[in-house]
N, C-alpha and C. Protein backbone atom coordinates (compact mmCIF):
# COMPACT_ATOMS: atom_id res chain seq x y z
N UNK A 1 5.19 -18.60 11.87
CA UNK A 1 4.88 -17.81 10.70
C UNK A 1 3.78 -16.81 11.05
N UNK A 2 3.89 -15.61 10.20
CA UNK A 2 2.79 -14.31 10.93
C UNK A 2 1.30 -15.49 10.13
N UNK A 3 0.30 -14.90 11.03
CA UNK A 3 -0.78 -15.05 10.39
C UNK A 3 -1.90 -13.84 10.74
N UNK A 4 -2.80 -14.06 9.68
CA UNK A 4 -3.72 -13.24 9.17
C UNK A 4 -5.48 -13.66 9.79
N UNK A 5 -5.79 -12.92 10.01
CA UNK A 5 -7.59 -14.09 10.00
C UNK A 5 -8.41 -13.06 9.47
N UNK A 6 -8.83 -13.70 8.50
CA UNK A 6 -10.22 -13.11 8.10
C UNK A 6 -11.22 -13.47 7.87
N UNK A 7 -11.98 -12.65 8.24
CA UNK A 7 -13.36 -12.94 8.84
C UNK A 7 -14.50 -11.87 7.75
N UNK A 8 -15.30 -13.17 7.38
CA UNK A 8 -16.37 -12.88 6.35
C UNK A 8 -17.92 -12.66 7.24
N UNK A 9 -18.37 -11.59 7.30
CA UNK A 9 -19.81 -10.89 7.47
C UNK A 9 -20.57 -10.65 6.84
N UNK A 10 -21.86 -11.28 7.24
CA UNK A 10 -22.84 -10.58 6.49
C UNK A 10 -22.79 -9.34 6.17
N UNK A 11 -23.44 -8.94 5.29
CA UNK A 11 -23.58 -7.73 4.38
C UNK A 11 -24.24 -6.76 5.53
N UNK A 12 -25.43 -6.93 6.49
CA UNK A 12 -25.79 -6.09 7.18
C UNK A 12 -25.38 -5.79 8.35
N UNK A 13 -23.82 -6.71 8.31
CA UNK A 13 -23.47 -6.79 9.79
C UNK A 13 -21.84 -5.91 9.46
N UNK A 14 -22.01 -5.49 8.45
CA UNK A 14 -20.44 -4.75 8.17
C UNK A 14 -20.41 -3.25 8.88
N UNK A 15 -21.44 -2.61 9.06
CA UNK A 15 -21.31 -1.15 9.42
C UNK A 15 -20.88 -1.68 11.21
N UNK A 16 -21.25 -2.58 11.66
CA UNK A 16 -21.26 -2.88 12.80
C UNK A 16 -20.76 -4.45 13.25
N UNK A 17 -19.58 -5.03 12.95
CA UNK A 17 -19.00 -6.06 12.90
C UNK A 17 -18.79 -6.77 14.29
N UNK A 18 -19.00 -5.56 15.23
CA UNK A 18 -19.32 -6.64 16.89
C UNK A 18 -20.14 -7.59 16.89
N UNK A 19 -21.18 -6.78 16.61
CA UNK A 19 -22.31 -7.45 16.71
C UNK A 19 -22.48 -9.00 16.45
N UNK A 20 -21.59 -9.72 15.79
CA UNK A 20 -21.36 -10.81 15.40
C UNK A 20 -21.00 -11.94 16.31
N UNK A 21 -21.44 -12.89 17.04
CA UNK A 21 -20.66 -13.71 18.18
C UNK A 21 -19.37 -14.37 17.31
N UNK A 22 -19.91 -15.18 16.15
CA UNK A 22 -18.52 -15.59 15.93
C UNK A 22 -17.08 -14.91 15.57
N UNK A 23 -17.83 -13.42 15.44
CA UNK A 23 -16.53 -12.70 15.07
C UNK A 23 -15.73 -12.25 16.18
N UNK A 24 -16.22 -12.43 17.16
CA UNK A 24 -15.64 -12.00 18.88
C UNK A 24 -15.05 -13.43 19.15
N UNK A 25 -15.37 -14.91 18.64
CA UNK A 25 -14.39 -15.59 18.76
C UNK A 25 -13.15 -15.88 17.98
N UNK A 26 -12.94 -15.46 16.75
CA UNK A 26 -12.13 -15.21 16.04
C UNK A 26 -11.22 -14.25 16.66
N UNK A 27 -11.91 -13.43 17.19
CA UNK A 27 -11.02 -12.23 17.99
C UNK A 27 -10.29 -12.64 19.27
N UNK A 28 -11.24 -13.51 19.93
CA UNK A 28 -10.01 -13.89 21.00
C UNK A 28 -9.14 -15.14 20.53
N UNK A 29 -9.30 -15.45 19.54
CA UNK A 29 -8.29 -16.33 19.16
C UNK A 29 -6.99 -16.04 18.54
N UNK A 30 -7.41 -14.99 17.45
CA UNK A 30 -6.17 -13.84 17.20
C UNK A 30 -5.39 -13.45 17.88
N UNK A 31 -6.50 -12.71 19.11
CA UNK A 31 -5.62 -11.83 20.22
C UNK A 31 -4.57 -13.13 21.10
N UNK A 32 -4.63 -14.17 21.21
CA UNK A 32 -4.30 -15.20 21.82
C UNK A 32 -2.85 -15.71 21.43
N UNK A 33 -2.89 -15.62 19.89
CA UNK A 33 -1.69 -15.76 19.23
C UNK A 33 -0.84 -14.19 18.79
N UNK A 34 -1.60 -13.46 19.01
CA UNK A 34 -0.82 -12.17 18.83
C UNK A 34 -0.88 -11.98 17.20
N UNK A 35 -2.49 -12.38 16.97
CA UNK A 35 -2.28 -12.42 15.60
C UNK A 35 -3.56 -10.90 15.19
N UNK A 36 -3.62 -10.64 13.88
CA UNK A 36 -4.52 -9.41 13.71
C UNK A 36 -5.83 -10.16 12.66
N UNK A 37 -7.13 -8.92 12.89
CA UNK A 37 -8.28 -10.07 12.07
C UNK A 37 -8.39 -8.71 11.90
N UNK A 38 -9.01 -9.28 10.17
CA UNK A 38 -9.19 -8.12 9.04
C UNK A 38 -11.06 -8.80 9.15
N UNK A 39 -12.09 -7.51 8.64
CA UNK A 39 -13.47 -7.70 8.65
C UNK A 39 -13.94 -7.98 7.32
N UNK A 40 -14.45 -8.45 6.59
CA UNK A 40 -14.85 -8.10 5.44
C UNK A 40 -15.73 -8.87 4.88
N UNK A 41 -17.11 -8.23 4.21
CA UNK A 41 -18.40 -9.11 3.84
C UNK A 41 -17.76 -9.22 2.29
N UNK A 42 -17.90 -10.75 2.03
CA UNK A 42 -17.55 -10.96 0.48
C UNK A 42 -18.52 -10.55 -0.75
N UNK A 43 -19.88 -10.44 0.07
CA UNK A 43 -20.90 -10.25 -0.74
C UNK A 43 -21.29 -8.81 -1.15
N UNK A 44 -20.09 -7.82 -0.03
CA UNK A 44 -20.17 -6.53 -0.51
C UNK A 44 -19.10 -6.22 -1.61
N UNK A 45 -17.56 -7.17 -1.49
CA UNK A 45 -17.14 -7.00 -2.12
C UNK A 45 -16.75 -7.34 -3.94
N UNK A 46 -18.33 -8.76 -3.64
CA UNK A 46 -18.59 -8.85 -4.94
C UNK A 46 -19.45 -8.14 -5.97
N UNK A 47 -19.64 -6.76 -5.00
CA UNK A 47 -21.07 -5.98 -5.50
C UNK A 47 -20.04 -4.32 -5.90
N UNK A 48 -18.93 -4.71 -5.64
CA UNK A 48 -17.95 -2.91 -5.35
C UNK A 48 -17.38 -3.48 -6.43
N UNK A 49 -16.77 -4.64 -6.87
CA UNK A 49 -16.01 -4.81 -7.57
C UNK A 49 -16.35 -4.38 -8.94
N UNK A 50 -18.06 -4.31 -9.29
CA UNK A 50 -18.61 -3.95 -10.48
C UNK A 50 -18.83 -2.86 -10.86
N UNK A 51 -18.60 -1.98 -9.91
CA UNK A 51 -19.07 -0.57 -9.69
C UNK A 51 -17.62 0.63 -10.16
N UNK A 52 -18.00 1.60 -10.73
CA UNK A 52 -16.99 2.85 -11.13
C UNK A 52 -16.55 2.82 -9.90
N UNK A 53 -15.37 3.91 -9.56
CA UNK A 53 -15.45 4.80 -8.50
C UNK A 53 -16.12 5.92 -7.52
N UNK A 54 -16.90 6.16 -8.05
CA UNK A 54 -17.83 7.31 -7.78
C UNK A 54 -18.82 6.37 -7.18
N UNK A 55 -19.43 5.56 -8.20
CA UNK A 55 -20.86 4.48 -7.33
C UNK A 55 -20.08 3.79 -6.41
N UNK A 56 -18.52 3.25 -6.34
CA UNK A 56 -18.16 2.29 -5.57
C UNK A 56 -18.05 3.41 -4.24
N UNK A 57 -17.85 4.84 -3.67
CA UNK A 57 -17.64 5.55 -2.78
C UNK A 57 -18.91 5.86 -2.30
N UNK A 58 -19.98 6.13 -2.86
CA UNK A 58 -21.25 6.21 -2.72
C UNK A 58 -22.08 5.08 -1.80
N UNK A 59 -21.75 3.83 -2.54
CA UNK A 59 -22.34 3.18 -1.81
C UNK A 59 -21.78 2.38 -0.22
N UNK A 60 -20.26 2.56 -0.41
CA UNK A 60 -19.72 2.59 0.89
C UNK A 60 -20.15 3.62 1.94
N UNK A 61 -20.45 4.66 1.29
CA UNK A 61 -20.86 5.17 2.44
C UNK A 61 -22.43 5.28 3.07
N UNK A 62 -23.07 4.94 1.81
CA UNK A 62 -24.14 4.30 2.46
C UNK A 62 -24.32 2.85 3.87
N UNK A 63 -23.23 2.34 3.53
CA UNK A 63 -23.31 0.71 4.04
C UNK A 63 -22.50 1.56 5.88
N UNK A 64 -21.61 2.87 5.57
CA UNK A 64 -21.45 3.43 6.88
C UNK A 64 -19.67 2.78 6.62
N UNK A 65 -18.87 2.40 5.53
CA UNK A 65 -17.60 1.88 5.34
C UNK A 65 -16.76 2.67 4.87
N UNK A 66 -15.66 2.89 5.39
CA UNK A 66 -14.89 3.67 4.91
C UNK A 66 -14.03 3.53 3.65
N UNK A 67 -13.55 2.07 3.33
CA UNK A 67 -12.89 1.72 3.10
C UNK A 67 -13.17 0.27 2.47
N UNK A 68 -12.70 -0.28 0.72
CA UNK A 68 -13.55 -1.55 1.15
C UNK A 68 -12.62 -2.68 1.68
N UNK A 69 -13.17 -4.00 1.59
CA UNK A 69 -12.41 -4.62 2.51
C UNK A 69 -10.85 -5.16 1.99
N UNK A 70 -11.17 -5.42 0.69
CA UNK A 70 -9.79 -6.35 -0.19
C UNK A 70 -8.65 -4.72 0.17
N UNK A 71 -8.95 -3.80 0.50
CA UNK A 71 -8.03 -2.64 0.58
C UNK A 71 -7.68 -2.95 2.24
N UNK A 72 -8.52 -3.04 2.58
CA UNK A 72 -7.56 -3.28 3.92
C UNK A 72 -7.14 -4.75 4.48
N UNK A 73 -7.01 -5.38 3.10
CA UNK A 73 -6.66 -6.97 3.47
C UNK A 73 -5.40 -6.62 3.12
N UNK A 74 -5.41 -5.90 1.91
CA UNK A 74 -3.99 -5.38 1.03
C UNK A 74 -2.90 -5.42 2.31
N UNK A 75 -3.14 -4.15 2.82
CA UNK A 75 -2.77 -3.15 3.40
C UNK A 75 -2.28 -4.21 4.87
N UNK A 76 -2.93 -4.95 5.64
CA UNK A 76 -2.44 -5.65 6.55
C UNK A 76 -1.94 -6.80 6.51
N UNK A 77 -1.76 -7.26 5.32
CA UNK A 77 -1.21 -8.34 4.94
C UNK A 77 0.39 -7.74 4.57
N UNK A 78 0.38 -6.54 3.85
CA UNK A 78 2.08 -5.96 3.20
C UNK A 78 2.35 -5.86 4.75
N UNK A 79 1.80 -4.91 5.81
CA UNK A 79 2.21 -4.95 7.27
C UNK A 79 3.17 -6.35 7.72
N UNK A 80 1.46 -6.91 7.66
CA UNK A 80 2.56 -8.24 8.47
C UNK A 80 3.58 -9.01 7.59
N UNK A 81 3.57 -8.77 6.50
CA UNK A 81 5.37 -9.55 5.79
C UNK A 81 6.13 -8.29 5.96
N UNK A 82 6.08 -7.47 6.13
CA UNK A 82 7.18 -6.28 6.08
C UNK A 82 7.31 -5.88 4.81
N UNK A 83 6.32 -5.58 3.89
CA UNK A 83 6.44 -4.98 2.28
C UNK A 83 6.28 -3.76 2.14
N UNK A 84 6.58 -2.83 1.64
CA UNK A 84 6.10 -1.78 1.25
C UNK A 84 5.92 -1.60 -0.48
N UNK A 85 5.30 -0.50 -0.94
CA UNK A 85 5.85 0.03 -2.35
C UNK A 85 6.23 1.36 -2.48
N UNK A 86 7.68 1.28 -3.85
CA UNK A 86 7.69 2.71 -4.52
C UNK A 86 7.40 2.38 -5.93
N UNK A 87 7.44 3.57 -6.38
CA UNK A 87 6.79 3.82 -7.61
C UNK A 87 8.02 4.73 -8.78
N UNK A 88 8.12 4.06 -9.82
CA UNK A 88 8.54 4.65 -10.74
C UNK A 88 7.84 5.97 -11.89
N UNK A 89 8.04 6.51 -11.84
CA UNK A 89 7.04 7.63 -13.07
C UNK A 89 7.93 7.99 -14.31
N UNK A 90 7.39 7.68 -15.16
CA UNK A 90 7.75 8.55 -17.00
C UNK A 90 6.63 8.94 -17.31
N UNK A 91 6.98 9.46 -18.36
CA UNK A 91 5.76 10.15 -19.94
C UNK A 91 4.71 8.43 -20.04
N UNK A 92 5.64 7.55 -20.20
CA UNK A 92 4.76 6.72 -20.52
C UNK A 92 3.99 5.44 -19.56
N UNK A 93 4.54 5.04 -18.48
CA UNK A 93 3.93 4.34 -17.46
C UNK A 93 4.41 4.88 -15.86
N UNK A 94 3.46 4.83 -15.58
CA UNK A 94 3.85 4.76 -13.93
C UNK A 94 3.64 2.96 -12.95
N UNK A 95 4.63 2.79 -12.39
CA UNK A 95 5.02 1.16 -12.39
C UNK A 95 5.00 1.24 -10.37
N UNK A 96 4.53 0.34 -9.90
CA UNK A 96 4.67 0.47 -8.67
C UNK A 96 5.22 -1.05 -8.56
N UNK A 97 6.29 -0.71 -7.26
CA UNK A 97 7.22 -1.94 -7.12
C UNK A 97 7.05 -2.41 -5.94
N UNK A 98 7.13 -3.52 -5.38
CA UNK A 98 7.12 -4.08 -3.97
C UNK A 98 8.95 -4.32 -3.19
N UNK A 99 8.34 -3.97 -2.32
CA UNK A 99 9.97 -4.28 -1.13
C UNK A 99 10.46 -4.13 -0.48
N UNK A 100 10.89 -4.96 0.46
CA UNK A 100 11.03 -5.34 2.16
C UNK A 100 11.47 -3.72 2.42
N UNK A 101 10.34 -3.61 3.53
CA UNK A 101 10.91 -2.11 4.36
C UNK A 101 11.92 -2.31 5.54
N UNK A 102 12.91 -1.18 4.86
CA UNK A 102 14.10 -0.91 5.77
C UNK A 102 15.17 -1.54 4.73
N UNK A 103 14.66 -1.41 3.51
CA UNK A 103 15.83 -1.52 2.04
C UNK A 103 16.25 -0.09 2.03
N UNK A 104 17.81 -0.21 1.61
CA UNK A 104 18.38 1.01 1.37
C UNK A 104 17.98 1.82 -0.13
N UNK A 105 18.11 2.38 -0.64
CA UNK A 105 17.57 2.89 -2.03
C UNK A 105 18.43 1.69 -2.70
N UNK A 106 19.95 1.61 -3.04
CA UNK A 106 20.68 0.47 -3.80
C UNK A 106 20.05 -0.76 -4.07
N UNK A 107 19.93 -0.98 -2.96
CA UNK A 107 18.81 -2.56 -2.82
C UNK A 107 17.47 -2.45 -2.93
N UNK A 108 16.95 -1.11 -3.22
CA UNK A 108 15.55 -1.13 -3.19
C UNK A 108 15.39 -1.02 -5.59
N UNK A 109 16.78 -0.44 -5.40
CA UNK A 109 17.05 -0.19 -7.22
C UNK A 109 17.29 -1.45 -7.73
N UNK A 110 17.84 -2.33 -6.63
CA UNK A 110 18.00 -3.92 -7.27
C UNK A 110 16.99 -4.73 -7.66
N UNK A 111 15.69 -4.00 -6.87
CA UNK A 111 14.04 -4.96 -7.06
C UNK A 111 13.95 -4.74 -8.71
N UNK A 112 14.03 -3.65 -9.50
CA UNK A 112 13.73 -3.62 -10.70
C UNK A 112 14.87 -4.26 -11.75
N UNK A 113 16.18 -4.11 -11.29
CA UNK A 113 17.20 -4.71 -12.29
C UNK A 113 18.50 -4.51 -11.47
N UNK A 114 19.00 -5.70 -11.29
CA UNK A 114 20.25 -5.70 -10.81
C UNK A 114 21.67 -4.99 -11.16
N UNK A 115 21.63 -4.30 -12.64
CA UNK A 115 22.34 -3.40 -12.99
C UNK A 115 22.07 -2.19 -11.85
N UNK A 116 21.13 -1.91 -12.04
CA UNK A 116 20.98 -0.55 -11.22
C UNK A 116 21.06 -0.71 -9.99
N UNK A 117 21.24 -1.89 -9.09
CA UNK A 117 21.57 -2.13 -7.88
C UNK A 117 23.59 -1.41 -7.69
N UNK A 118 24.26 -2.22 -8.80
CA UNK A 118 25.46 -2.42 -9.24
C UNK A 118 26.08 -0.98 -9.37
N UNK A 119 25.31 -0.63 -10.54
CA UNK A 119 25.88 1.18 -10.73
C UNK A 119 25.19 1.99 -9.99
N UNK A 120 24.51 1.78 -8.97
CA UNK A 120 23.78 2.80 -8.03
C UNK A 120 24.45 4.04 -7.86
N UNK A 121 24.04 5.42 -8.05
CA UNK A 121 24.59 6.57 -8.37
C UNK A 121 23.76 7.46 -6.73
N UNK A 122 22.68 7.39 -7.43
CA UNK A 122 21.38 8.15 -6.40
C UNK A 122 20.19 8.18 -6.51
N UNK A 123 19.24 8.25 -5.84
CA UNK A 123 17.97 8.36 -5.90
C UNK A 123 17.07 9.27 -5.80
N UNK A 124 16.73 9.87 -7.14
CA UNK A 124 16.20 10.88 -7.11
C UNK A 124 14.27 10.75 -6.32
N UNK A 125 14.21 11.64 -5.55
CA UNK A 125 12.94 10.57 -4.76
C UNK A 125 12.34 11.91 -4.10
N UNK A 126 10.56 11.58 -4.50
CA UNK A 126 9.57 12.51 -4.03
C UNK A 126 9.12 11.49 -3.53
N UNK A 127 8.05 11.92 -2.36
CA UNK A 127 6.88 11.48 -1.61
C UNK A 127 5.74 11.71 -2.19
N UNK A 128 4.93 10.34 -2.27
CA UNK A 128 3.67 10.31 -3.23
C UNK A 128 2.77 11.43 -2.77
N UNK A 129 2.75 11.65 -1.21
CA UNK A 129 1.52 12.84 -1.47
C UNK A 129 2.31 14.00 -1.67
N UNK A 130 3.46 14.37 -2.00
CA UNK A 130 4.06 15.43 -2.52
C UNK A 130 3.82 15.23 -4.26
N UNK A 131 3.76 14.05 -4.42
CA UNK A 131 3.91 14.11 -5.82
C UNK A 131 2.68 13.95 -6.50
N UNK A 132 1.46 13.47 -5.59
CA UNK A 132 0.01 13.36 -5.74
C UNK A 132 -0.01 15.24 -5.63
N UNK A 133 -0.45 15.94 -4.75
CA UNK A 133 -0.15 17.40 -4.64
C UNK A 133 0.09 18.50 -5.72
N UNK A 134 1.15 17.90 -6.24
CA UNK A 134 1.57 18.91 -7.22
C UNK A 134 1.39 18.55 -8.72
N UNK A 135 1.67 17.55 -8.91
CA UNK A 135 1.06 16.67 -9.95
C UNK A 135 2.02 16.42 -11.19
N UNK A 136 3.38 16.62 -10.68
CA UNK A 136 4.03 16.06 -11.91
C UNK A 136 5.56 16.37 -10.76
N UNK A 137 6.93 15.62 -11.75
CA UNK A 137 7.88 15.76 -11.48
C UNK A 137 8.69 16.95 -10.90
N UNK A 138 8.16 17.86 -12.46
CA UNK A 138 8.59 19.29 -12.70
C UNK A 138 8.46 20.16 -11.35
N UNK A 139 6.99 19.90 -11.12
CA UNK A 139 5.98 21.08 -10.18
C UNK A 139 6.94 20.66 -8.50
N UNK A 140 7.49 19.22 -8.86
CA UNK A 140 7.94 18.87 -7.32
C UNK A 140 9.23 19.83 -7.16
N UNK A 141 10.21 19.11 -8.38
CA UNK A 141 11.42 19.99 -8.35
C UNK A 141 11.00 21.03 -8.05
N UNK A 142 10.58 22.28 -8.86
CA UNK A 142 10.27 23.38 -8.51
C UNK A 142 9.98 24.02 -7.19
N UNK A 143 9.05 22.95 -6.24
CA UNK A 143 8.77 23.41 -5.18
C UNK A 143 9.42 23.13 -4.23
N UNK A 144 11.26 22.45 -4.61
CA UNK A 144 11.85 21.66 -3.69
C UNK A 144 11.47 20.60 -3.22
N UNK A 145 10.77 19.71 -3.83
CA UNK A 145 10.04 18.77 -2.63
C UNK A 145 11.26 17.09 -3.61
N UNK A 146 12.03 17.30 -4.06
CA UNK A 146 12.28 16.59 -5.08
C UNK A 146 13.65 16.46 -4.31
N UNK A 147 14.21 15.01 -3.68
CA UNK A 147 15.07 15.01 -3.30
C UNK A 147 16.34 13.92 -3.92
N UNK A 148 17.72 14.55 -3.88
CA UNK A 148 18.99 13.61 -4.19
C UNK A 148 18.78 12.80 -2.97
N UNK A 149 18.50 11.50 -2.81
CA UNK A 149 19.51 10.80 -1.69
C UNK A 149 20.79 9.35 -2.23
N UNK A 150 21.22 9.56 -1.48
CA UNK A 150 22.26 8.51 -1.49
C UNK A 150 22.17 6.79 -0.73
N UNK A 151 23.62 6.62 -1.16
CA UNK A 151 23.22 4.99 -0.87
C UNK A 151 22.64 4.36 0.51
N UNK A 152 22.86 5.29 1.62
CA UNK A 152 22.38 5.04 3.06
C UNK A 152 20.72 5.33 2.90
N UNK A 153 19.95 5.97 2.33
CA UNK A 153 18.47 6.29 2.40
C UNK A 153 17.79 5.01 2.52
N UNK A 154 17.30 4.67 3.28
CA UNK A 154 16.53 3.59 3.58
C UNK A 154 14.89 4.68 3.19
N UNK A 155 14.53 3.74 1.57
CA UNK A 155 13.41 4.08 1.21
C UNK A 155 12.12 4.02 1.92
N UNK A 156 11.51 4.76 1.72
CA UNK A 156 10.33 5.07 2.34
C UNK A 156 8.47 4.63 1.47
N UNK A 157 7.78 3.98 2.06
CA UNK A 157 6.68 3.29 1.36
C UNK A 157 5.69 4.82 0.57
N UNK A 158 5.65 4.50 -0.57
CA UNK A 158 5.16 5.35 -1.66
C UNK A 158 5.99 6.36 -2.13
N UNK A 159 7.25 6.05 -1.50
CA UNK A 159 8.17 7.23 -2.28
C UNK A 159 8.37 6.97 -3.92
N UNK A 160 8.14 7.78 -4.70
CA UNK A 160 8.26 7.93 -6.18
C UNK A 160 9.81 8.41 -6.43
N UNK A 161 10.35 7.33 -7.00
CA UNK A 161 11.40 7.30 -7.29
C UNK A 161 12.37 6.84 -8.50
N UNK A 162 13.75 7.96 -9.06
CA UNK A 162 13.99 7.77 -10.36
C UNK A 162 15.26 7.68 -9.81
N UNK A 163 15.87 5.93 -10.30
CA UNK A 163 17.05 5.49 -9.63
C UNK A 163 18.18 6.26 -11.28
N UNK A 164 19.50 6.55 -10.61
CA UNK A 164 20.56 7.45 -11.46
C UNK A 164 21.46 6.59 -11.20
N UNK A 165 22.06 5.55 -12.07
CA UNK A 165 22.92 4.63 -12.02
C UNK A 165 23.73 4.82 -13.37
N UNK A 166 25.11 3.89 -13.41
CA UNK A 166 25.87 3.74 -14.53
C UNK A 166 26.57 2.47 -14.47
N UNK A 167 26.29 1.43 -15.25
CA UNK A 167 27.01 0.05 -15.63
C UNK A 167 27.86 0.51 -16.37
């Protein structure tokens, strides 16, 4: 089974996580099994979690972090199961979905309702930083960035997508 290791640091040892002996044995133990180790001080992330966005970017970059850590636990954990997400958009919610990468759009339309797996038509499908970019559906169409694909498209992670089916 894949595994994960993570490894909790002091708060003053996050800008600089070598520095740590036990975290260099964690590391050759990982590297040993061919496994990956995520860094992360819990005590920073119980201090970000309280914070807006603006103070939570601020003070990461004080601490010298790019990034905080539960984001890149996210992020290497969907890796190692093979997950990705797309995202649905309307007027009234935008819905993000999980699912195995190297799903075709059909089977990726089946994660939300098996009808739409069934009547799979096409997938109308932008790329989130195309669709982050321009900032709505419309502005994508318009700029071409707004694509038909069909039942072979093996979806792509953050593609925003409006499945066109008929039961």
């Amino acid at each position: 089974k894949p595994v994960l290791y993570v490894a909790n640091v002091a708060e003053e040892e996050i800008a600089d996580p070598d520095s740590n002996k036990h975290l260099q044995t964690v590391r050759g133990i990982a590297e040993a099994e061919g496994a990956e180790v995520v860094v992360i001080s819990a005590a920073i992330e119980e201090e970000i979690a309280e914070l807006d966005d603006e103070e939570k970017e601020m003070f990461l970059e004080d601490l010298g972090v790019n990034e905080p850590g539960l984001d890149k636990l996210i992020r290497k954990s969907y890796d190692l199961l093979g997950l990705a997400t797309f995202f649905t958009a309307g007027e009234k919610e935008v819905r993000a979905w999980t699912f195995k990468k190297g799903m075709k759009a059909p089977q990726t339309a089946g994660v939300i309702h098996s009808d739409f797996e069934r009547g799979f038509i096409r997938a109308e499908t932008i790329s989130y930083e195309d669709y982050d970019h321009l900032g709505s559906e419309k502005a994508a169409r318009e700029a071409g960035k707004l694509r038909a694909e069909g039942k072979e498209y093996i979806v792509q992670d953050g593609d925003v997508i409006l499945f066109r089916f008929n039961v």
